[in-house]
C-alpha atoms as a PDB file:
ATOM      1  CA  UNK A   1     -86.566 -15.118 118.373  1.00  0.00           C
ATOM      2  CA  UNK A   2     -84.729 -12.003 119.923  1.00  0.00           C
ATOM      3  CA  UNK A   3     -85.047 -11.875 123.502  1.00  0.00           C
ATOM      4  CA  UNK A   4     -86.358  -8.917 125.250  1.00  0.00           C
ATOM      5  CA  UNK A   5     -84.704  -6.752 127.721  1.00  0.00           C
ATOM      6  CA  UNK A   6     -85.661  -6.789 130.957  1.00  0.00           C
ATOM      7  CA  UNK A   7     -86.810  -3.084 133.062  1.00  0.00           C
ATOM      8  CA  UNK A   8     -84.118  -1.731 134.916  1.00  0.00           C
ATOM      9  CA  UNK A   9     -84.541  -1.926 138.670  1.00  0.00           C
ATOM     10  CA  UNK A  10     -83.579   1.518 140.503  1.00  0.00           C
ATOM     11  CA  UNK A  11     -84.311   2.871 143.883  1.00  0.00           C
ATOM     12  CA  UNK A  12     -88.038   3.781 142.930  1.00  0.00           C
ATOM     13  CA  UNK A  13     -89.064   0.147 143.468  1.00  0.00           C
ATOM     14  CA  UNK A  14     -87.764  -0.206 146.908  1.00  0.00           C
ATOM     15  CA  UNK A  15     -90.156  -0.118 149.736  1.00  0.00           C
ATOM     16  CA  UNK A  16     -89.361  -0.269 153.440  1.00  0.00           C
ATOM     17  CA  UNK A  17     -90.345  -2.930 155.422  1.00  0.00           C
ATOM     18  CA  UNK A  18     -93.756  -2.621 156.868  1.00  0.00           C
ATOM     19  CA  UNK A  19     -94.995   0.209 154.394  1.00  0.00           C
ATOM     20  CA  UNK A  20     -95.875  -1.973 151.177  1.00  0.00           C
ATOM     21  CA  UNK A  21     -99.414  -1.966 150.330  1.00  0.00           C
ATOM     22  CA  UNK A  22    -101.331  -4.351 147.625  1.00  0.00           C
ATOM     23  CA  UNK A  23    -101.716  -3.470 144.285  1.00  0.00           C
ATOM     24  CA  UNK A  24    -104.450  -1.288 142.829  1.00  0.00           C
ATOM     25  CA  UNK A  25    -105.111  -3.538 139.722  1.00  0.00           C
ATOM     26  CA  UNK A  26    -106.478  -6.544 141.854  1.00  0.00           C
ATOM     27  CA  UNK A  27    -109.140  -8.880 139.743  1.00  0.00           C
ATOM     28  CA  UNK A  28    -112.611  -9.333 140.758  1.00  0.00           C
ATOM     29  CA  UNK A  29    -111.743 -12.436 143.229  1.00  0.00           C
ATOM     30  CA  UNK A  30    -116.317 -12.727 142.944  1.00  0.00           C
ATOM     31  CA  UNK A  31    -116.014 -13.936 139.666  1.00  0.00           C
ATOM     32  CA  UNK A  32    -113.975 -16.676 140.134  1.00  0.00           C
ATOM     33  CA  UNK A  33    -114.577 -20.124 142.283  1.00  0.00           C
ATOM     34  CA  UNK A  34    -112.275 -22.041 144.342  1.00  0.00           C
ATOM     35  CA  UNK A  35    -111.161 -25.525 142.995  1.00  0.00           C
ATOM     36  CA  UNK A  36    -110.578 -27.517 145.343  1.00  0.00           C
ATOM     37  CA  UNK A  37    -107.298 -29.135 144.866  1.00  0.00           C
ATOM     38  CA  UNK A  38    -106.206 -32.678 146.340  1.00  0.00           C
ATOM     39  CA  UNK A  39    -103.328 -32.589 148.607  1.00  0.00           C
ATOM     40  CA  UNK A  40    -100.586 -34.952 147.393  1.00  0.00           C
ATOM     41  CA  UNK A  41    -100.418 -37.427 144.491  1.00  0.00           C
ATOM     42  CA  UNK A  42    -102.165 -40.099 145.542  1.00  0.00           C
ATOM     43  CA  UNK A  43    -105.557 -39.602 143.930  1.00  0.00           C
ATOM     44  CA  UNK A  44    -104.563 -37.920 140.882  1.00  0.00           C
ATOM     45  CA  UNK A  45    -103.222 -38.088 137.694  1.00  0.00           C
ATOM     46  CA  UNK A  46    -100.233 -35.725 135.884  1.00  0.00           C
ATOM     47  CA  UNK A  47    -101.568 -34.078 132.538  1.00  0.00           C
ATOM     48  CA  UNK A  48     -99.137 -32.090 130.714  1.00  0.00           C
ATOM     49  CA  UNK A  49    -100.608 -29.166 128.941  1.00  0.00           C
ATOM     50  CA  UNK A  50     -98.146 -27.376 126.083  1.00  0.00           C
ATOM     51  CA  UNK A  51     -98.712 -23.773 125.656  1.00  0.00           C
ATOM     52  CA  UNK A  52     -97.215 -21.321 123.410  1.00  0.00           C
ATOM     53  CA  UNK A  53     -94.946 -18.466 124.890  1.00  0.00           C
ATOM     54  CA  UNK A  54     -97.488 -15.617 125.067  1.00  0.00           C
ATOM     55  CA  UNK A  55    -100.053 -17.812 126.659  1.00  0.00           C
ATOM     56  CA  UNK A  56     -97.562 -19.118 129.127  1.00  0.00           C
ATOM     57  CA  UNK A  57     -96.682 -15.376 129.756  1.00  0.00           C
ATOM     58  CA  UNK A  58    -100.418 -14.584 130.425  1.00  0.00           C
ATOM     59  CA  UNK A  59    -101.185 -17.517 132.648  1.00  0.00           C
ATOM     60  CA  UNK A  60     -98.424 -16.722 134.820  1.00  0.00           C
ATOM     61  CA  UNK A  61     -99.041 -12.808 135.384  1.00  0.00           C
ATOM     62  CA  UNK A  62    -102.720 -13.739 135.752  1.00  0.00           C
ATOM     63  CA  UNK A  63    -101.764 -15.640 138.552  1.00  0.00           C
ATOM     64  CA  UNK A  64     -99.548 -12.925 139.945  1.00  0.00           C
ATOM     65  CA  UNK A  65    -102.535 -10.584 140.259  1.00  0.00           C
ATOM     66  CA  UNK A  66    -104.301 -12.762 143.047  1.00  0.00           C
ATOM     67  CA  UNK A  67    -102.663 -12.250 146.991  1.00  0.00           C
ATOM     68  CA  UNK A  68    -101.703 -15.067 147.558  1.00  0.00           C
ATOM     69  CA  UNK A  69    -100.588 -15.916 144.573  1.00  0.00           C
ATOM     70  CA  UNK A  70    -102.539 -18.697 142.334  1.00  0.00           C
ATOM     71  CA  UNK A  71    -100.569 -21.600 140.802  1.00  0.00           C
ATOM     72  CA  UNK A  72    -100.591 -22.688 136.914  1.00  0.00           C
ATOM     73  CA  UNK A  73    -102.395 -25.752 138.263  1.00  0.00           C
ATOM     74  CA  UNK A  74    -104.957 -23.725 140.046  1.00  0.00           C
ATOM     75  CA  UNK A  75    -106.006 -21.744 137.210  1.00  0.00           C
ATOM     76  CA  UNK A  76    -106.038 -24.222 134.592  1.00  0.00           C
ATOM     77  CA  UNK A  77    -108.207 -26.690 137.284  1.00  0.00           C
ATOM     78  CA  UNK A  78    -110.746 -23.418 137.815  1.00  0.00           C
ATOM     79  CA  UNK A  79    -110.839 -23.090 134.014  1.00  0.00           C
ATOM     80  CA  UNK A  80    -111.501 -26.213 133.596  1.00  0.00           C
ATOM     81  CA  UNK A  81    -114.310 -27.231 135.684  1.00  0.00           C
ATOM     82  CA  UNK A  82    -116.030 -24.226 134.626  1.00  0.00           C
ATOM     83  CA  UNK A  83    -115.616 -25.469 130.878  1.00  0.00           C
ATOM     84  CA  UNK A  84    -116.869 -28.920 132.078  1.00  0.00           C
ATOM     85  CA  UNK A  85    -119.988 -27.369 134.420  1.00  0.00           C
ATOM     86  CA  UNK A  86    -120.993 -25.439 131.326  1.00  0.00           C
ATOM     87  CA  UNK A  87    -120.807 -28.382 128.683  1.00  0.00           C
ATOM     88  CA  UNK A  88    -123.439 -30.188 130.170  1.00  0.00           C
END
């Protein structure tokens, strides 16, 4: 599988300090609900989830969308108690 190139960074990315402002593409932050997520590892247990490269690629810029950032883990938690909540 070929690699892709990355974009070229020039000048017209820079911004001074102080003057950057938040994207304009921001997701409705309404929609989705906070998961809780334990602090530590003493009360939970590792799953390991295998996902193929465009899915990875999609979970990670979703995450990039949200100030601060979300994790991987907070996502996939979210996404799965709403999967759970709506199985009943």
């Amino acid at each position: 599988m070929a690699k892709s190139k990355a974009a070229p960074l020039n000048a017209g990315l820079l911004v001074r300090k102080g003057e950057a402002a938040p994207s304009s593409s921001e997701p409705d932050a309404s929609n989705t609900t906070e998961a809780p997520m334990p602090k530590g590892t003493k009360n939970t247990v590792a799953v390991t989830v295998r996902l193929d490269q465009e899915r990875y690629h999609r979970l990670v810029g979703y995450g990039t969308r949200f100030m601060p950032r979300r994790t991987n883990q907070e996502i996939l938690v979210a996404a799965l108690d709403a999967f759970l909540n709506n199985a009943k």
